[in-house]
C-alpha atoms as a PDB file:
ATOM      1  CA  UNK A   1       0.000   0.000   0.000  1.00  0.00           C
ATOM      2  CA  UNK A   2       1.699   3.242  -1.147  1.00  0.00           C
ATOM      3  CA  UNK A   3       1.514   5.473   1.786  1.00  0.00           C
ATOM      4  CA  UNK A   4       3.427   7.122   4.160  1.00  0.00           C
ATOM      5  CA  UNK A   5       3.207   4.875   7.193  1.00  0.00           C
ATOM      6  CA  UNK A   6       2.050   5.825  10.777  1.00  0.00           C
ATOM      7  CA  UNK A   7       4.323   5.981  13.665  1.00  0.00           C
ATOM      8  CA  UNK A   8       1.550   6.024  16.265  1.00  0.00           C
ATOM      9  CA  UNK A   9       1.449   2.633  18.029  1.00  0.00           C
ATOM     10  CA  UNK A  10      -0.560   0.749  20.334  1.00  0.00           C
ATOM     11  CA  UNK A  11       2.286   1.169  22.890  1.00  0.00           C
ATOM     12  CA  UNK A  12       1.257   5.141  23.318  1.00  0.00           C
ATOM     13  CA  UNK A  13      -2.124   4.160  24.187  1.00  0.00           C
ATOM     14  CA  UNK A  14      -2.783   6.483  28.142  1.00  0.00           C
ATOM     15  CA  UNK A  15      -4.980   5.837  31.053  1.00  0.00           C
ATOM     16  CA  UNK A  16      -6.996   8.442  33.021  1.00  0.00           C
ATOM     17  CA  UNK A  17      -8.389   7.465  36.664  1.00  0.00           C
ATOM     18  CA  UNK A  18     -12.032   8.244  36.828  1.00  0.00           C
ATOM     19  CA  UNK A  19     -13.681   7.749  40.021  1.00  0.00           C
ATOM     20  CA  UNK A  20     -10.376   5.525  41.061  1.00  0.00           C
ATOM     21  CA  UNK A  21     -10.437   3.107  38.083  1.00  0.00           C
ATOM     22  CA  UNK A  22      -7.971   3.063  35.319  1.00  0.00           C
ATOM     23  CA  UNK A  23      -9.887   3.955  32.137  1.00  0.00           C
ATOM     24  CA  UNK A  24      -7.690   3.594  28.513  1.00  0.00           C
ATOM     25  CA  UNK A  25      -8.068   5.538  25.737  1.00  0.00           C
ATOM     26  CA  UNK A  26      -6.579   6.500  22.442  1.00  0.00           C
ATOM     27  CA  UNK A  27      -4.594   9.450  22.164  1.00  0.00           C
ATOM     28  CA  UNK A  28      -5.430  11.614  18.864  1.00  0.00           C
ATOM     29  CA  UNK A  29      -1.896  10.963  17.061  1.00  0.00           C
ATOM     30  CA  UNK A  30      -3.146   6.591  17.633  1.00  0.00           C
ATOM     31  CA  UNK A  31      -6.789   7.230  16.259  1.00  0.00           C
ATOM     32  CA  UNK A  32      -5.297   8.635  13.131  1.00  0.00           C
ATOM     33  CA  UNK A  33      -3.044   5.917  12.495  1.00  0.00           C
ATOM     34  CA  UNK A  34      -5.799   3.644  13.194  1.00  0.00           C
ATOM     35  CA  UNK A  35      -8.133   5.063  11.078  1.00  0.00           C
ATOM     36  CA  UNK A  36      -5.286   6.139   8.177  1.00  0.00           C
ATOM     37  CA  UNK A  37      -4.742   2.078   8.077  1.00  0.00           C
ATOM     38  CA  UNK A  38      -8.002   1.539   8.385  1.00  0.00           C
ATOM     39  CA  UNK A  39      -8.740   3.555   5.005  1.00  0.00           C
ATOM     40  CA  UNK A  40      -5.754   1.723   3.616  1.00  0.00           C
ATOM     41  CA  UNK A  41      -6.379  -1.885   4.030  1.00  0.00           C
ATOM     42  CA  UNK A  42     -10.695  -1.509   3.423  1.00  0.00           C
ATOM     43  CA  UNK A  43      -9.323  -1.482  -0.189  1.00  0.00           C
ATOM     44  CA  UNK A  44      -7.774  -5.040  -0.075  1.00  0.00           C
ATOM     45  CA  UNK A  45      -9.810  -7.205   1.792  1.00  0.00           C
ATOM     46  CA  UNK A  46     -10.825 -10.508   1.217  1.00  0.00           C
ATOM     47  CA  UNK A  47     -13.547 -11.639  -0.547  1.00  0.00           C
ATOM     48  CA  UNK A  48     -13.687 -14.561   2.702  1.00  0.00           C
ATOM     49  CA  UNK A  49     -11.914 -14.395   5.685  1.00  0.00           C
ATOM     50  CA  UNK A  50      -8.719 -16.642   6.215  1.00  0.00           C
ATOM     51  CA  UNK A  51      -9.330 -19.513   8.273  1.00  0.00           C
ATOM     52  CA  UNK A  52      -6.857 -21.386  10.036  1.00  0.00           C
ATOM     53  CA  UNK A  53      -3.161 -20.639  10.659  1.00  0.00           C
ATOM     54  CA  UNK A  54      -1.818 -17.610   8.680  1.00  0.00           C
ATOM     55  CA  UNK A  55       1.713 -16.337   7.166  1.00  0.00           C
ATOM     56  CA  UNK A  56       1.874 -12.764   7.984  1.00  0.00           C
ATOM     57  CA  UNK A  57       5.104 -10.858   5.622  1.00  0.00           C
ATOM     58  CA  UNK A  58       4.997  -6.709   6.194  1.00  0.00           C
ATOM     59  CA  UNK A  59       7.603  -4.663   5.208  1.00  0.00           C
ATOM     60  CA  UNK A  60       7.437  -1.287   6.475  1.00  0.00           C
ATOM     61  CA  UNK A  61       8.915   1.402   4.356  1.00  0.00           C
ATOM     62  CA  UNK A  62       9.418   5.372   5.794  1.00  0.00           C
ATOM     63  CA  UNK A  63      10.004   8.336   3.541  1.00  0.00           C
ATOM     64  CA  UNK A  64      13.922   8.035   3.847  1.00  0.00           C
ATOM     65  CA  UNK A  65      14.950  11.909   4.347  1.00  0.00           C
ATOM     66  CA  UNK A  66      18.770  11.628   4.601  1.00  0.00           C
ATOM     67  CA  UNK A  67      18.906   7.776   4.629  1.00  0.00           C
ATOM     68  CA  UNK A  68      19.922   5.195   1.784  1.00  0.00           C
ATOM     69  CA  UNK A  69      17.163   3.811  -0.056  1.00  0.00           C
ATOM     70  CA  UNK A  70      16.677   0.145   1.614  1.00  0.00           C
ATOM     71  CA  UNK A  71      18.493   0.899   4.536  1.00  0.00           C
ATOM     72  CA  UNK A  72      17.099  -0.750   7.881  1.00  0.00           C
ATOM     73  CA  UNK A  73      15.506   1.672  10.160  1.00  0.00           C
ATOM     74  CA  UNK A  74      16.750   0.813  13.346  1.00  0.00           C
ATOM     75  CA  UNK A  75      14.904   3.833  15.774  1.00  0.00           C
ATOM     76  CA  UNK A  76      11.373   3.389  17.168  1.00  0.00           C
ATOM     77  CA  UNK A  77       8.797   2.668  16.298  1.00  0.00           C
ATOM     78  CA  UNK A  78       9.228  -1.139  17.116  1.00  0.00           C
ATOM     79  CA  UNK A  79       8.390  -3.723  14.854  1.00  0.00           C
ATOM     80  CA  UNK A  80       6.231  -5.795  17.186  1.00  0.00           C
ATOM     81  CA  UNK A  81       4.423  -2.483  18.020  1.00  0.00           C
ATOM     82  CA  UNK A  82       3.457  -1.566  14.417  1.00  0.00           C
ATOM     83  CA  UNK A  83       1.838  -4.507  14.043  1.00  0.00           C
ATOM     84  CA  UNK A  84      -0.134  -4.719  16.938  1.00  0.00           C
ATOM     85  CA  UNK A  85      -1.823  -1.676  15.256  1.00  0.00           C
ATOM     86  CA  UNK A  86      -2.055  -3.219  11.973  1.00  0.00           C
ATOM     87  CA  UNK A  87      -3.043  -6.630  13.006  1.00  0.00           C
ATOM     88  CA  UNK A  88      -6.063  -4.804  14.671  1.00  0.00           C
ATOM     89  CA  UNK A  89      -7.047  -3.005  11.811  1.00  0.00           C
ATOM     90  CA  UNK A  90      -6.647  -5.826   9.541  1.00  0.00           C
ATOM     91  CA  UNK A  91      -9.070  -8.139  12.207  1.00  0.00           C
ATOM     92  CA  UNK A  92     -11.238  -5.392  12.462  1.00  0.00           C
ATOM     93  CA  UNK A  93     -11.825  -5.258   8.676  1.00  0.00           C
ATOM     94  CA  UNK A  94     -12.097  -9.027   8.380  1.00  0.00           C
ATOM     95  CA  UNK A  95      -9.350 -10.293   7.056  1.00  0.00           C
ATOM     96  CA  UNK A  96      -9.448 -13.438   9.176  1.00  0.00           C
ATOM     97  CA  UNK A  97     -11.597 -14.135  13.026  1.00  0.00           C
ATOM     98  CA  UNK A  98      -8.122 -13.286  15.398  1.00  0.00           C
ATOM     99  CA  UNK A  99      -5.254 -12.232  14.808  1.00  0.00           C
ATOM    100  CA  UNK A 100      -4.357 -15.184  17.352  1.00  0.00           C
ATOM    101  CA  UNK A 101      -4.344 -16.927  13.422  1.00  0.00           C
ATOM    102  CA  UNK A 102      -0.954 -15.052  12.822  1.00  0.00           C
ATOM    103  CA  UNK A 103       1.129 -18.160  13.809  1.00  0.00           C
ATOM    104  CA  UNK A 104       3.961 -17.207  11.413  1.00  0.00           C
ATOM    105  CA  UNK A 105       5.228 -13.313  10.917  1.00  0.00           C
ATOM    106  CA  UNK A 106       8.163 -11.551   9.484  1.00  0.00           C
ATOM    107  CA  UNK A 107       7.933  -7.560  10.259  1.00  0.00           C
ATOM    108  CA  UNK A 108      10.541  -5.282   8.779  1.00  0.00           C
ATOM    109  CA  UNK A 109      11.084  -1.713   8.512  1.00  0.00           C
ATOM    110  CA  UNK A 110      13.377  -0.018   6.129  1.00  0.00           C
ATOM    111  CA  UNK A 111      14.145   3.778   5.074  1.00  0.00           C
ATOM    112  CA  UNK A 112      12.734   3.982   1.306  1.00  0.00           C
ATOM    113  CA  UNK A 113      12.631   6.048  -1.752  1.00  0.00           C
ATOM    114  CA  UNK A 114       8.592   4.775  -2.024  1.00  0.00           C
ATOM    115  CA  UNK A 115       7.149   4.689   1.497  1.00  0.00           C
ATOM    116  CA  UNK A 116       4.670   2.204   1.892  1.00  0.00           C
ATOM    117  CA  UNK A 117       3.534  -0.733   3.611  1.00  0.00           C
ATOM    118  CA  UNK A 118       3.407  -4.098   1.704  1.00  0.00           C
ATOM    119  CA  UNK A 119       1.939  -7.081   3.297  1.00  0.00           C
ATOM    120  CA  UNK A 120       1.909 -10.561   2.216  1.00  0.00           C
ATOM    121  CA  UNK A 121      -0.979 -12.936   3.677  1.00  0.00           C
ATOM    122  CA  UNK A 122      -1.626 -16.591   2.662  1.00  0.00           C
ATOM    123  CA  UNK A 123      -3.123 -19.041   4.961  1.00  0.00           C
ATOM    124  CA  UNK A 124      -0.887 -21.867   5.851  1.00  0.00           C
ATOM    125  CA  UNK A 125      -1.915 -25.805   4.813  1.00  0.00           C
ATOM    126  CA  UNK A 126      -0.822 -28.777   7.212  1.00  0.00           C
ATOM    127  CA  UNK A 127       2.268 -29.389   4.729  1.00  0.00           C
ATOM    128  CA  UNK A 128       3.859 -26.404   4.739  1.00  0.00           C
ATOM    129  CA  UNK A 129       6.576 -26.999   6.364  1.00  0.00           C
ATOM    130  CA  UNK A 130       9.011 -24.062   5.600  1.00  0.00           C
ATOM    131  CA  UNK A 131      11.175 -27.243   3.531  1.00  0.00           C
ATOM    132  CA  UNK A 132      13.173 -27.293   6.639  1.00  0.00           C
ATOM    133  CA  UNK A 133      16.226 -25.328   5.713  1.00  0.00           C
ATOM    134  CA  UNK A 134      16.314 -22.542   8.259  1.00  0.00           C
ATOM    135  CA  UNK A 135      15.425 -24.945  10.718  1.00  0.00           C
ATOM    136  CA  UNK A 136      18.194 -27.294   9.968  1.00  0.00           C
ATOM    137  CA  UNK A 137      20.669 -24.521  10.533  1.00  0.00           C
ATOM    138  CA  UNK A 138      19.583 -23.604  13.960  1.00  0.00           C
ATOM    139  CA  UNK A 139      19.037 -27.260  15.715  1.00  0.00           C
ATOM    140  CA  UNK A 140      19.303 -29.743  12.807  1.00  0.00           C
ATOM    141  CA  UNK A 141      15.435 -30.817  13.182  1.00  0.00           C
ATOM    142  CA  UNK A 142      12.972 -30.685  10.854  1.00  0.00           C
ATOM    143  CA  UNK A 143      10.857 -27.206  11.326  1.00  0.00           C
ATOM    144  CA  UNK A 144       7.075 -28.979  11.280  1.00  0.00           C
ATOM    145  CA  UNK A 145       6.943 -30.755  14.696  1.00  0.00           C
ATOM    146  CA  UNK A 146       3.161 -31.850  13.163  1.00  0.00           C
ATOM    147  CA  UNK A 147       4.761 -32.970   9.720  1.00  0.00           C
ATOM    148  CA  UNK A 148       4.479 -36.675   8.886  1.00  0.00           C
ATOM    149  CA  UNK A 149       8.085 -35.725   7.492  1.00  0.00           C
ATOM    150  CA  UNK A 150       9.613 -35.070  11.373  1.00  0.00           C
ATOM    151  CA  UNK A 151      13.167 -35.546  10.865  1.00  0.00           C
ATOM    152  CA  UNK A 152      16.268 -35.325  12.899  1.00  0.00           C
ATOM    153  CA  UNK A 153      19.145 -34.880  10.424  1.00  0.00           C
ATOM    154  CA  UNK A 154      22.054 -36.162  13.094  1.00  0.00           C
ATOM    155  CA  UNK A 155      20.704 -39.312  12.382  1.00  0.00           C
ATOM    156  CA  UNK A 156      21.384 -40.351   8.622  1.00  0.00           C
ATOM    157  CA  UNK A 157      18.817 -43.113   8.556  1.00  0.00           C
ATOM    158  CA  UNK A 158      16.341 -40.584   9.368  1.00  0.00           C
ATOM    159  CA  UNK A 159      15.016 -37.911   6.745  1.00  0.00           C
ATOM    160  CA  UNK A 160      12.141 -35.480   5.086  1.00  0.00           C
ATOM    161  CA  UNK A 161      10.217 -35.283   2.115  1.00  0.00           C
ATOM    162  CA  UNK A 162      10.174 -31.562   2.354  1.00  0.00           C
ATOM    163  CA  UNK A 163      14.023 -31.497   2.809  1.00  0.00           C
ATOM    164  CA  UNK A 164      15.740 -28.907   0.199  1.00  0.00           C
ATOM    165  CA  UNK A 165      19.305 -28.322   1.602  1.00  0.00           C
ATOM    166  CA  UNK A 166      22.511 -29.527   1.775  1.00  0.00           C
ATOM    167  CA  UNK A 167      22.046 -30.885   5.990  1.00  0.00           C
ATOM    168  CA  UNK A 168      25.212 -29.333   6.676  1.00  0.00           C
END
């Protein structure tokens, strides 16, 4: 989505005590964001909503001023906060039930010629198993604990249909 992203997050939400109980609310600068990726993503929803687990990608791109085109923003506002926000909105709209469905994500945010945000969504089938490579690298077990293809590659009797790499 072409746009110049928000930098409000859920994580500025206040509280006001009323009567001794906490009561939150939504600072102006949130509700804007809200509703400015509300606007935004009403214009690629669905036609059903996803069911099951989900594959979230979102790459968050800011206007990059004095930076490099592509290079990684590394000042606030966190990745895990923007998409709280946006993973509201996107429920809200009915893109799936709950966000809860997010069970895979990758969230990065770059400095960028175009400013934007562009998400990838696909819902996730029992097979996917991510064909095991990054997994492999990191404790040299298959990724899908579910997968009729469980493997543990330190044993050589033992493999995965899914398998791709080298098992090094």
């Amino acid at each position: 989505m072409p746009m110049e992203p928000p930098t409000a997050t859920h994580q500025k939400k206040k509280v006001r005590v009323v009567k001794g109980k906490p009561i939150f609310y939504e600072p102006p600068e949130v509700a804007d964001a809200r509703e400015k990726l509300l606007s935004h993503l009403s214009k690629h929803v669905p036609t059903r909503k996803l069911a099951g687990p989900v594959e979230l990608i979102v790459k968050w791109c800011f206007p990059r001023g004095r930076h490099k085109d592509g290079e990684w923003r590394t000042t606030k506002p966190d990745t895990d906060n923007l998409n709280k926000l946006l993973k509201d909105c996107m429920t809200k709209l009915g893109y799936w039930t709950d966000d809860a469905q997010a069970v895979s994500e990758v969230c990065q945010k770059f400095w960028a010629e175009v400013p934007g945000i562009f998400i990838h969504v696909r819902e996730l089938t029992p097979g996917d198993c991510w064909n095991c490579y990054w997994y492999d690298r990191e404790v040299n077990v298959c990724c899908n604990s579910g997968s009729e293809y469980r493997a543990d590659f330190r044993d050589p009797e033992d493999t995965c249909g899914c398998w791709t790499g080298d098992g090094k």
